[in-house]
Each structure stands twice: as C-alpha cells, then as structure tokens.
Protein backbone atom coordinates (compact mmCIF):
# COMPACT_ATOMS: atom_id res chain seq x y z
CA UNK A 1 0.00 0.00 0.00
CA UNK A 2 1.36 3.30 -0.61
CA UNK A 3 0.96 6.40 0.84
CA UNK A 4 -1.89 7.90 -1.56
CA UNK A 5 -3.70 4.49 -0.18
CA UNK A 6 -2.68 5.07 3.01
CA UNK A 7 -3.97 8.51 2.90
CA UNK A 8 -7.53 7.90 1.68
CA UNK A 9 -7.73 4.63 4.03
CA UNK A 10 -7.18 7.33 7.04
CA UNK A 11 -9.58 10.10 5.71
CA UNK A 12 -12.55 7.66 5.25
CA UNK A 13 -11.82 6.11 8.89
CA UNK A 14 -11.83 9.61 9.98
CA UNK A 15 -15.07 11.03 7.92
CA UNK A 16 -16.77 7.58 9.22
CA UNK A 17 -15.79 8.37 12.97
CA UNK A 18 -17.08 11.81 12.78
CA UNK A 19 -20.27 10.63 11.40
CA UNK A 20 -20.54 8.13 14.47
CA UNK A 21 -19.77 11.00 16.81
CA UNK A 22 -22.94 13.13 14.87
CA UNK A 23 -24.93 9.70 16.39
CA UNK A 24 -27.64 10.19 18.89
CA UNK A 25 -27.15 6.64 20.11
CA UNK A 26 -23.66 6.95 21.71
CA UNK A 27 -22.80 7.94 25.59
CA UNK A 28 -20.15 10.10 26.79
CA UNK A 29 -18.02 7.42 27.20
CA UNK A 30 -17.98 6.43 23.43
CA UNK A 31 -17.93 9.73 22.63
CA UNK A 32 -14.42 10.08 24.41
CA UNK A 33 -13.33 7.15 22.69
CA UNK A 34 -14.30 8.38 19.04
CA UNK A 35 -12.56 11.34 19.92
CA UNK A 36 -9.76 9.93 20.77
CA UNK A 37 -9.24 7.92 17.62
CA UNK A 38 -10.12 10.81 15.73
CA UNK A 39 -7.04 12.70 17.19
CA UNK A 40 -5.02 9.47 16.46
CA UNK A 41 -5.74 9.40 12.77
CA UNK A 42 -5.36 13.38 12.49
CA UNK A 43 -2.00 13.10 13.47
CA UNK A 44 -1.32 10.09 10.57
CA UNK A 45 -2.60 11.89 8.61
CA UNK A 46 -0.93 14.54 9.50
CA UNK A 47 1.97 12.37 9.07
CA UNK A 48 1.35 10.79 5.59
CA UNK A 49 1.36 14.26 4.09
CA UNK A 50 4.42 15.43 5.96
CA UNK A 51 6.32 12.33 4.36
CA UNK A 52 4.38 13.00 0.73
CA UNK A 53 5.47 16.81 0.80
CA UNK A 54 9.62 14.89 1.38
CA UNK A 55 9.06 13.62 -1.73
C-alpha cells in the first residue's frame, strides 16, 4: 500500500468516525473514545502528508 492508499484509508476512517460521533445513540463514554481515535488518525494523517510533501 502506498501512501496515496494510506492517505484515503485514514480520511474515510476519519469522515466515518465523525459521522458516528454526529450519532444520537452513543454515551459520553464512546464519545471520548471516538474522539480519541479521531485525534489518532489526524496526526497520521498529519503524518502521511508530511512524508508525501519529502518527496
């Protein structure tokens, strides 16, 4: 997989967590947890693109 792959692997994990966090059905506790994966992928993300923009 390379990082184009990568990249849009991350950003549809990330679009799908924020629609789950939009969810009526989740508790506070969930909604800490989606959070906190959502920070995790930013910063792959964020990562990804600082290793595309090397190239």
């Amino acid at each position: 997989m390379d990082i184009n792959e990568m990249l849009t692997h991350l950003i549809n994990y990330h679009r799908s967590l924020v629609e789950l966090l939009k969810s009526d059905e989740i508790n506070t506790r969930d909604t800490m947890e989606i959070v906190r994966h959502i920070n995790v992928v930013h910063e792959k993300i964020s990562i990804l693109l600082g290793l595309e923009g090397e190239k």
